[in-house]
N, C-alpha and C. Protein backbone atom coordinates (compact mmCIF):
# COMPACT_ATOMS: atom_id res chain seq x y z
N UNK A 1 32.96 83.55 16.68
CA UNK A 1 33.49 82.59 17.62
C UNK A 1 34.81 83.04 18.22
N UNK A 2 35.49 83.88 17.72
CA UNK A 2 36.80 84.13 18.06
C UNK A 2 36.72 85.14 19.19
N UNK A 3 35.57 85.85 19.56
CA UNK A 3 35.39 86.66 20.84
C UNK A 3 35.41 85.57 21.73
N UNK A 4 34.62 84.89 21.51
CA UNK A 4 33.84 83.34 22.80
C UNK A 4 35.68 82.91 23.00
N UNK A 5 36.52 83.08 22.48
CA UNK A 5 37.35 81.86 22.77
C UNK A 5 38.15 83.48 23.36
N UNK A 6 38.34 84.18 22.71
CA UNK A 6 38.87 85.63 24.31
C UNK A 6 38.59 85.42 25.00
N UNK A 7 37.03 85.99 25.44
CA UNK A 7 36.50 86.10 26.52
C UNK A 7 36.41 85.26 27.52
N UNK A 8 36.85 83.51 27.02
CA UNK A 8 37.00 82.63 28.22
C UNK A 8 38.52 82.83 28.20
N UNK A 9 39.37 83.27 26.98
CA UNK A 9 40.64 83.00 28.02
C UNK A 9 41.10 84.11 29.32
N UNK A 10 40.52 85.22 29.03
CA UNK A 10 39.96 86.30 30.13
C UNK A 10 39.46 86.03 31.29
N UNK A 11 38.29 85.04 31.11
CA UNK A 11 37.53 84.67 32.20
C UNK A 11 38.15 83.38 32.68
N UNK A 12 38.85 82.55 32.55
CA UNK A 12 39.21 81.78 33.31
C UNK A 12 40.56 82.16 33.83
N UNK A 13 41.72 82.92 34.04
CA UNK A 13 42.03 83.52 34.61
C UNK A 13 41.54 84.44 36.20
N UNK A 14 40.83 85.10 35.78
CA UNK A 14 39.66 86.26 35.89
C UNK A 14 39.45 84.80 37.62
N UNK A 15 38.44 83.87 37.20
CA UNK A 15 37.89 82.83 37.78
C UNK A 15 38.90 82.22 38.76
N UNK A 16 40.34 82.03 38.59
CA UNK A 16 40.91 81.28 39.35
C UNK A 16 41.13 82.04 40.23
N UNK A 17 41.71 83.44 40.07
CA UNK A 17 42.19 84.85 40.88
C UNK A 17 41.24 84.78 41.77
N UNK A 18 39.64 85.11 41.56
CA UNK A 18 38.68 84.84 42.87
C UNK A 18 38.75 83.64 43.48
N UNK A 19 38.89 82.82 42.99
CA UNK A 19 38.76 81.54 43.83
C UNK A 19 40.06 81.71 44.91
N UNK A 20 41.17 82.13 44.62
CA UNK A 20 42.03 81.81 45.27
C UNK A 20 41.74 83.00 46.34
N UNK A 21 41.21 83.98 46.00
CA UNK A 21 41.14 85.67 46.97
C UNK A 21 39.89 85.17 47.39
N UNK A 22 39.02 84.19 47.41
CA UNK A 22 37.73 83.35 48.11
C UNK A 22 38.68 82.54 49.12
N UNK A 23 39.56 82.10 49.04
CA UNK A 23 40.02 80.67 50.18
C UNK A 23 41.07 81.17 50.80
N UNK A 24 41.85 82.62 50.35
CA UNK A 24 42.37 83.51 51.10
C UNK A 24 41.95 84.44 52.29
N UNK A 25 40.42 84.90 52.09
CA UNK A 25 39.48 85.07 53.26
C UNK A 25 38.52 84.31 54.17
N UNK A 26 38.86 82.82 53.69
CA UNK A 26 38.04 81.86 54.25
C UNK A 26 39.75 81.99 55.19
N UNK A 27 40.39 81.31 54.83
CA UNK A 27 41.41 81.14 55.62
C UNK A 27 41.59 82.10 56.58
N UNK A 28 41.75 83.45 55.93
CA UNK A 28 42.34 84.71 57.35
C UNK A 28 41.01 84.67 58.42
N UNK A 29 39.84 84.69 58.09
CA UNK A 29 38.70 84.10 59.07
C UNK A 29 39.34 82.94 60.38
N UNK A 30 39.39 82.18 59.78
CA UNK A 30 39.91 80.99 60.72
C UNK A 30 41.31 81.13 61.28
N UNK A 31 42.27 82.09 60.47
CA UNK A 31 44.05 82.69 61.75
C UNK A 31 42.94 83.43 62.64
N UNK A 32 42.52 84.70 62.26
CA UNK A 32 42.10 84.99 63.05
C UNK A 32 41.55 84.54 64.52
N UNK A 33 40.64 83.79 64.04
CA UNK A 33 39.65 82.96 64.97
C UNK A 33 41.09 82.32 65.85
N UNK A 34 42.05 81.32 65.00
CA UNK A 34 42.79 80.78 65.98
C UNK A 34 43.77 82.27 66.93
N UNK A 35 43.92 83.00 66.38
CA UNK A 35 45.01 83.82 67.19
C UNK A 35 44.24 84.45 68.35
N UNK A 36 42.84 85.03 68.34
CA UNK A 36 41.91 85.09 69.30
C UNK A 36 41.86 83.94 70.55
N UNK A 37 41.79 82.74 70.06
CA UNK A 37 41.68 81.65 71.08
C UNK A 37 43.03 81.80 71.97
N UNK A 38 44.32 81.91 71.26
CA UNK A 38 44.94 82.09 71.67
C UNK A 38 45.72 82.86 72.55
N UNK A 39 45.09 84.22 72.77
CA UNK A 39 45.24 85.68 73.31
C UNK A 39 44.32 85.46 74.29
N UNK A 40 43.16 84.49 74.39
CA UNK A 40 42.25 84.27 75.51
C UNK A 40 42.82 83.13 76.51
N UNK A 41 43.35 82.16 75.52
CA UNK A 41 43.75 81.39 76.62
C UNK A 41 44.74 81.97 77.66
N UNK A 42 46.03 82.63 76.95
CA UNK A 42 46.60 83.63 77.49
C UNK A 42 46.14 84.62 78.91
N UNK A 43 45.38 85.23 78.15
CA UNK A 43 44.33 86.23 79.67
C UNK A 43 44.02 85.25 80.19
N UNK A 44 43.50 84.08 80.12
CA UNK A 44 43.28 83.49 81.03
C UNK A 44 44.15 82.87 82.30
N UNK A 45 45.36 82.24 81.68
CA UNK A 45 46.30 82.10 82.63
C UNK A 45 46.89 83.07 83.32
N UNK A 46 47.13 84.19 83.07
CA UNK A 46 47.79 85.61 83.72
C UNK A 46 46.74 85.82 84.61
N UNK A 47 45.29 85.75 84.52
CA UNK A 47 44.34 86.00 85.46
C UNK A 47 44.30 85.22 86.27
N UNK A 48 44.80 84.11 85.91
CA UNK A 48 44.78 82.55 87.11
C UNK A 48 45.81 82.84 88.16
N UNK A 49 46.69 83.32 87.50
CA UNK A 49 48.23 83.21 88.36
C UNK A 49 48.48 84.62 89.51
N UNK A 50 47.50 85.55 88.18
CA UNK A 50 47.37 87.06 89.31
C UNK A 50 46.65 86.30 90.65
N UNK A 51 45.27 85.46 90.51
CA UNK A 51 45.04 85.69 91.47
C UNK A 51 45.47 84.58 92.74
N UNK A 52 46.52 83.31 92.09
CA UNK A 52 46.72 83.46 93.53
C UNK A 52 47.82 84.45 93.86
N UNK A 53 48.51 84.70 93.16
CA UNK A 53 49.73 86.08 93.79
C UNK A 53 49.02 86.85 94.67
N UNK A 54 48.02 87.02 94.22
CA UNK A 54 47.05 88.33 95.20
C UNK A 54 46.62 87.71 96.68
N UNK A 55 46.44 86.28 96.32
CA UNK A 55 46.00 85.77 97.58
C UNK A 55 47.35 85.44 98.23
N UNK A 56 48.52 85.07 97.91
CA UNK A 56 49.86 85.13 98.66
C UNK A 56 49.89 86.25 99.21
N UNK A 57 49.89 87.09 98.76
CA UNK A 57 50.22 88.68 99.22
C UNK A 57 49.07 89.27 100.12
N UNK A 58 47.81 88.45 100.39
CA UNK A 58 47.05 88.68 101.33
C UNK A 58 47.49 88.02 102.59
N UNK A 59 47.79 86.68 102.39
CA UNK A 59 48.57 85.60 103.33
C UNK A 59 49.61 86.33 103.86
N UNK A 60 50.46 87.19 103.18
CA UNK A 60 51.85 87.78 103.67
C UNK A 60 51.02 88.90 104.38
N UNK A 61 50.62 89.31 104.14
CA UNK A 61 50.01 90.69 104.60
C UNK A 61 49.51 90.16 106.35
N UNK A 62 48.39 89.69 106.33
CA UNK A 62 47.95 88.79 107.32
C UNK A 62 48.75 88.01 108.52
N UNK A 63 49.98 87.76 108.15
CA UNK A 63 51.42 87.31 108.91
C UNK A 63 51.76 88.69 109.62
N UNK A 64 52.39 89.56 108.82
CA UNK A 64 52.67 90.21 108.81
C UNK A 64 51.68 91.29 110.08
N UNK A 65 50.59 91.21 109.68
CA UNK A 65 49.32 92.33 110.49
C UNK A 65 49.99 91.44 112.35
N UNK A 66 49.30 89.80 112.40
CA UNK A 66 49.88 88.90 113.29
C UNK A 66 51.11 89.41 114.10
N UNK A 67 52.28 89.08 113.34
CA UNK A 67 53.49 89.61 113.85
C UNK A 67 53.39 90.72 114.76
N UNK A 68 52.78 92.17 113.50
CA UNK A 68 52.96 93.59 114.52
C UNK A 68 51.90 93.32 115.76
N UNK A 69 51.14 92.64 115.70
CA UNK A 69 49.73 92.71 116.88
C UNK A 69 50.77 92.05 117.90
N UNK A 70 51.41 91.01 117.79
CA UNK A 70 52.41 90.06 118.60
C UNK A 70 53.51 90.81 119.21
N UNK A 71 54.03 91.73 118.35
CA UNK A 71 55.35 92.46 118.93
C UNK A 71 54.73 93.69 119.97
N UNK A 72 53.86 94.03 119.30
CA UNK A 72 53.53 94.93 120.52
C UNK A 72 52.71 95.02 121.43
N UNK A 73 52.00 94.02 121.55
CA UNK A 73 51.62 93.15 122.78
C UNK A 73 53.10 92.92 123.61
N UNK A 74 53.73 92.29 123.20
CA UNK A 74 55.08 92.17 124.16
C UNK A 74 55.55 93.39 124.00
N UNK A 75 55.76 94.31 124.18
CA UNK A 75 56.49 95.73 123.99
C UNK A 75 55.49 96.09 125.13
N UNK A 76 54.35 95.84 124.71
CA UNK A 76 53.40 96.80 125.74
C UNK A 76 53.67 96.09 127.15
N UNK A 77 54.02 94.98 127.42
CA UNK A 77 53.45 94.01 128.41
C UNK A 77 55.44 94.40 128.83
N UNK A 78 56.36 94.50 128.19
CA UNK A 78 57.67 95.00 127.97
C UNK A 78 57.44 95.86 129.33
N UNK A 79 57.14 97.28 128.72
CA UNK A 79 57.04 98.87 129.50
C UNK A 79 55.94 98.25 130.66
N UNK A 80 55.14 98.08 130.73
CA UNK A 80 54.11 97.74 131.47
C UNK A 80 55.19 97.04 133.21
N UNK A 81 56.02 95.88 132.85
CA UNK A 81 57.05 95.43 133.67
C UNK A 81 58.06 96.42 133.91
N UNK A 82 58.65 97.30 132.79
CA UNK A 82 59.35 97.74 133.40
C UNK A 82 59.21 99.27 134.17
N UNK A 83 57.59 99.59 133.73
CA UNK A 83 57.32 100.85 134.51
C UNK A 83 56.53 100.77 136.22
N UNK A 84 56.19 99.12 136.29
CA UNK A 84 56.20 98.54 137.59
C UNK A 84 57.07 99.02 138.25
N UNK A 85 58.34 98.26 137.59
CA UNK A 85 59.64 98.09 138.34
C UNK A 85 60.25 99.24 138.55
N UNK A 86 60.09 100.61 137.87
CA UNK A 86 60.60 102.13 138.10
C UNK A 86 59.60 102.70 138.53
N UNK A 87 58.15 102.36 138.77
CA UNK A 87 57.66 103.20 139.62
C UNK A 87 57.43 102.90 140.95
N UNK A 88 57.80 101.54 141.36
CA UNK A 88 57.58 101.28 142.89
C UNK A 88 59.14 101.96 143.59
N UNK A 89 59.85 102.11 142.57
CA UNK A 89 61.34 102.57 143.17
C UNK A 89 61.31 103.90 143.55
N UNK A 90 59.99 104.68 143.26
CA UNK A 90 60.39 106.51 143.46
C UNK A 90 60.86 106.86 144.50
N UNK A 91 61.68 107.78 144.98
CA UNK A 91 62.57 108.11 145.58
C UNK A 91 61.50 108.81 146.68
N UNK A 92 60.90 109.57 147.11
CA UNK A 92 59.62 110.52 147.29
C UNK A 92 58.40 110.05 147.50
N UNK A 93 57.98 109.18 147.21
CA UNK A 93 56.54 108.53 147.35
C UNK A 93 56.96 106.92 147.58
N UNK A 94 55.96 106.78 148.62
CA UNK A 94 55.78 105.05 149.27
C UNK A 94 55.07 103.82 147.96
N UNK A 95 55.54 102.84 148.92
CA UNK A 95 54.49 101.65 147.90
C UNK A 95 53.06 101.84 148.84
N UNK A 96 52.92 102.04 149.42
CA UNK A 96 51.26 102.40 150.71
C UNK A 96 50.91 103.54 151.01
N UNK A 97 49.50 103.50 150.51
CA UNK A 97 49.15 105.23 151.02
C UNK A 97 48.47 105.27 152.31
N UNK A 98 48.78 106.09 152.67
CA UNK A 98 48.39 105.97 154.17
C UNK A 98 47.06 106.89 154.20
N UNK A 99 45.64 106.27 154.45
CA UNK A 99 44.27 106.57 154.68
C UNK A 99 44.20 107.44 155.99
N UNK A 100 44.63 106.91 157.10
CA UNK A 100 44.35 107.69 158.15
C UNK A 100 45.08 108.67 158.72
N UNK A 101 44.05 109.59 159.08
CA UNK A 101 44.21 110.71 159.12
C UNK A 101 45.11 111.55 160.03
């Protein structure tokens, strides 16, 4: 009888150690699981926010394209007036060409 009363004080020791290294991997299962949710929700908002930044920066872009089409339309329409106005002035050649002969 005196083994039987070792061997449980061995084994119940022995018994609690797993139990507790059992609810120590039940547990890191479930940080895990939560720190995952968490790193997703994450990507998720950075992906939300990239994309409207991306769409601002298309909007700016788009202004921007606008603008240059705008400025040089007037630049062109600019020279256009003022190469009127310096070429009817040539010193050497008429505003009328004269057809007959």
């Amino acid at each position: 009888m005196s083994w039987k009363s070792v061997e449980m004080q061995v084994a119940l020791p022995r018994v609690q150690d797993a139990a507790k290294m059992q609810e120590q991997l039940q547990q890191r299962g479930q940080q895990t699981q939560e720190l995952l949710a968490a790193a997703q929700k994450n990507l998720e908002e950075v992906k939300r926010k990239q994309v409207n930044h991306s769409v601002n920066k298309a909007d700016v872009s788009n202004k921007a394209k606008k603008e240059k089409q705008f400025n040089s339309r007037n630049d062109q329409e600019k020279k256009k007036t003022d190469e009127d106005k310096t070429g009817n002035d040539h010193p050497f050649l008429g505003r009328k060409i004269d057809f007959s002969g």
